[in-house]
Protein backbone atom coordinates (compact mmCIF):
# COMPACT_ATOMS: atom_id res chain seq x y z
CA UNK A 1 101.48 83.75 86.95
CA UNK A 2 100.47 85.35 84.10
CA UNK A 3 103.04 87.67 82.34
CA UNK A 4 101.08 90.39 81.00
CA UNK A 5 99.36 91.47 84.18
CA UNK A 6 99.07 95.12 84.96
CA UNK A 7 100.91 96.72 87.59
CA UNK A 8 97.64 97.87 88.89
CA UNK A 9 96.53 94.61 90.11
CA UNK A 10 98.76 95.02 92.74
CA UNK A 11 100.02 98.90 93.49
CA UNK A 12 99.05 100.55 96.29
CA UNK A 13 96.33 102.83 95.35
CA UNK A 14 95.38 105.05 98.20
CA UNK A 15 98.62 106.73 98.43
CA UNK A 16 99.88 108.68 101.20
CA UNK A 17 100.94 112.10 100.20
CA UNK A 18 102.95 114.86 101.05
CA UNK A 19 102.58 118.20 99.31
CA UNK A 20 105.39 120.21 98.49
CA UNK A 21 104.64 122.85 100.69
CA UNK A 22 104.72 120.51 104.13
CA UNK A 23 107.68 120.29 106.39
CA UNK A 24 109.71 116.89 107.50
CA UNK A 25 108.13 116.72 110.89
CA UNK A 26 105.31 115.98 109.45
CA UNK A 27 107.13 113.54 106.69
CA UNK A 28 108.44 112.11 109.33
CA UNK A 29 104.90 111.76 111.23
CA UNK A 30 103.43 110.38 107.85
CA UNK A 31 105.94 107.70 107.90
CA UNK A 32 106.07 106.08 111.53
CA UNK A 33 102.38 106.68 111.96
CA UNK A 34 101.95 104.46 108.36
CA UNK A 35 104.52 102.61 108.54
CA UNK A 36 106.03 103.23 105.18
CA UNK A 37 108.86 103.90 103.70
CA UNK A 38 107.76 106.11 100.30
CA UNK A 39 106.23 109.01 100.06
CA UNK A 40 105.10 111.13 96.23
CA UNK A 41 105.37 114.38 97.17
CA UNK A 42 102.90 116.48 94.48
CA UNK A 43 102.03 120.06 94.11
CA UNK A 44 98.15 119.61 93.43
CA UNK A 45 97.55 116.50 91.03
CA UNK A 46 101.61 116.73 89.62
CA UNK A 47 103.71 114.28 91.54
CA UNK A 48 106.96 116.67 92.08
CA UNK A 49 109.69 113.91 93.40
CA UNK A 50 109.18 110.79 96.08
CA UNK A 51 110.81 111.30 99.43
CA UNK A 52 112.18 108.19 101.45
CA UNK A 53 112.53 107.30 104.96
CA UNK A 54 115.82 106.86 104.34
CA UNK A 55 116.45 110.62 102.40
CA UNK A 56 114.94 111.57 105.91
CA UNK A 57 117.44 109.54 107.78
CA UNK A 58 120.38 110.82 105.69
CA UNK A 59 119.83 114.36 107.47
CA UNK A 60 118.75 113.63 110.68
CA UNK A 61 118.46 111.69 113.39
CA UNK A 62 115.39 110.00 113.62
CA UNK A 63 115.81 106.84 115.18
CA UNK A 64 118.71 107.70 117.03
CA UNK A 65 117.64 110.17 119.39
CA UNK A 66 115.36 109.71 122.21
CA UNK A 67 111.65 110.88 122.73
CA UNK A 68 113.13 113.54 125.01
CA UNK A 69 115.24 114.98 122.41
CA UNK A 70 112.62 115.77 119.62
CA UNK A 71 114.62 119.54 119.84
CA UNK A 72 117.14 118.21 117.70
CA UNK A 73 114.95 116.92 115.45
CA UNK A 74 112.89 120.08 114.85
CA UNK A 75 116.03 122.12 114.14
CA UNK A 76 118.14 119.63 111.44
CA UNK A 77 113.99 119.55 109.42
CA UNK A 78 113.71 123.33 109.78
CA UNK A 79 117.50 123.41 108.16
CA UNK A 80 115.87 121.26 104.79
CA UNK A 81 112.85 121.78 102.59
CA UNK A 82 110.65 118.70 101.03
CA UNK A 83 111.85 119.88 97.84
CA UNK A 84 115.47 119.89 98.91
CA UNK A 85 115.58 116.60 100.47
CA UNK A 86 113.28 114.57 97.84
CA UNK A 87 114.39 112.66 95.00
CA UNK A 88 113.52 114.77 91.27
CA UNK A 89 114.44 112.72 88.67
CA UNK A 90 111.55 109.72 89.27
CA UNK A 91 111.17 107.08 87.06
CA UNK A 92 106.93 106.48 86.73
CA UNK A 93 105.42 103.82 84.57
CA UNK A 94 101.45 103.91 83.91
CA UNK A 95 98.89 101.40 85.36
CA UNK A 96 98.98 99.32 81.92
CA UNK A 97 102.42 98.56 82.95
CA UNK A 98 103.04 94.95 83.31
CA UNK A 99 104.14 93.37 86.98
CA UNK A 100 107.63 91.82 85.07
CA UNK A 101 108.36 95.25 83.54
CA UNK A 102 108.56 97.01 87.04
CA UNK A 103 110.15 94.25 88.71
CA UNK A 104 112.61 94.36 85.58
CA UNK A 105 113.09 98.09 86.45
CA UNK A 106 113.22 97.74 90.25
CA UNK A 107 116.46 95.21 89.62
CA UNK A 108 118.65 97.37 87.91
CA UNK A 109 117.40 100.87 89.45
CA UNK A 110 119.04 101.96 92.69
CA UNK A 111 115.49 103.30 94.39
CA UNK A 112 112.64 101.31 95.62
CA UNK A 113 109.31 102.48 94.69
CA UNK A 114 107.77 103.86 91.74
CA UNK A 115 104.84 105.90 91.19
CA UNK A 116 102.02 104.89 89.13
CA UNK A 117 101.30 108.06 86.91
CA UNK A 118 97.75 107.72 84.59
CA UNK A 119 97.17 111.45 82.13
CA UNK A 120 100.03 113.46 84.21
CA UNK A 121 97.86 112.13 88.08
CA UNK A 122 99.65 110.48 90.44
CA UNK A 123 96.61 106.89 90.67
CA UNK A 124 98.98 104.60 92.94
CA UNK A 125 102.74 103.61 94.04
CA UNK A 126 104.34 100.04 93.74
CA UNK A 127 107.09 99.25 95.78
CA UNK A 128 109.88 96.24 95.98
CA UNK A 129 108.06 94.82 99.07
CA UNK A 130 104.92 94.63 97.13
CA UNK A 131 106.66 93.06 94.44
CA UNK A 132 108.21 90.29 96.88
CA UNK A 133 104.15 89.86 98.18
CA UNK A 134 103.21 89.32 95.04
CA UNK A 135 105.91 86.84 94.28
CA UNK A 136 105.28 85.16 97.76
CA UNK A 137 101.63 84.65 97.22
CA UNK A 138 102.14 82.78 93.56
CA UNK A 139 103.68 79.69 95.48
């Protein structure tokens, strides 16, 4: 493994999005229909905050109701904005970024994913679990 390789060897970089003018249904949608668990939320090019699956889970109850139920769903996301629910204060690194200097951030950070932010535009995400696939193919 070579220690000065850029994050963006291995960030995701066709990133879903959600814009901070969408609702949490659709976060919500975004996130069972990708099966992810990060989302940037930007306002054009800007990356605003990053909202979770679990942010989502905090104030609602996804998983916990049944398909029947999606009533109660609607009206706890019509109670919360994007921009209410997200995460502000993100930590971004650039695509130059080395793989050990994210995964050094990642271990003492309490979130999971960072964006990958080139000139001010959001270019990619890395996440723990791509971290742990990277670490998992080396051996």
């Amino acid at each position: 493994m070579k220690k000065r390789t850029p994050i963006s060897t291995i960030m995701t970089k066709n990133v879903i999005t959600l814009n901070t003018t969408d609702n949490l249904e659709t976060a919500e949608r975004l996130f069972k229909k990708h099966n992810i668990r990060h989302i940037p939320v930007v306002s054009g090019d800007e990356i605003k905050g990053m909202l979770s699956y679990t942010d989502l889970l905090r104030i609602s109850f996804a998983d916990a109701t049944y398909d029947n139920e999606e009533s109660v769903e609607t009206i706890v996301y019509n109670m919360f904005t994007i921009e209410q629910v997200m995460a502000k204060n993100l930590v971004s690194v650039s695509s130059t970024t080395t793989i050990k200097e994210v995964a050094e951030i990642l271990s003492v950070k309490e979130f999971h994913a960072i964006p990958i932010v080139d000139d001010g535009k959001l270019i990619g995400i890395i996440t723990t679990t791509d971290l742990i696939n990277f670490l998992l193919e080396q051996f």
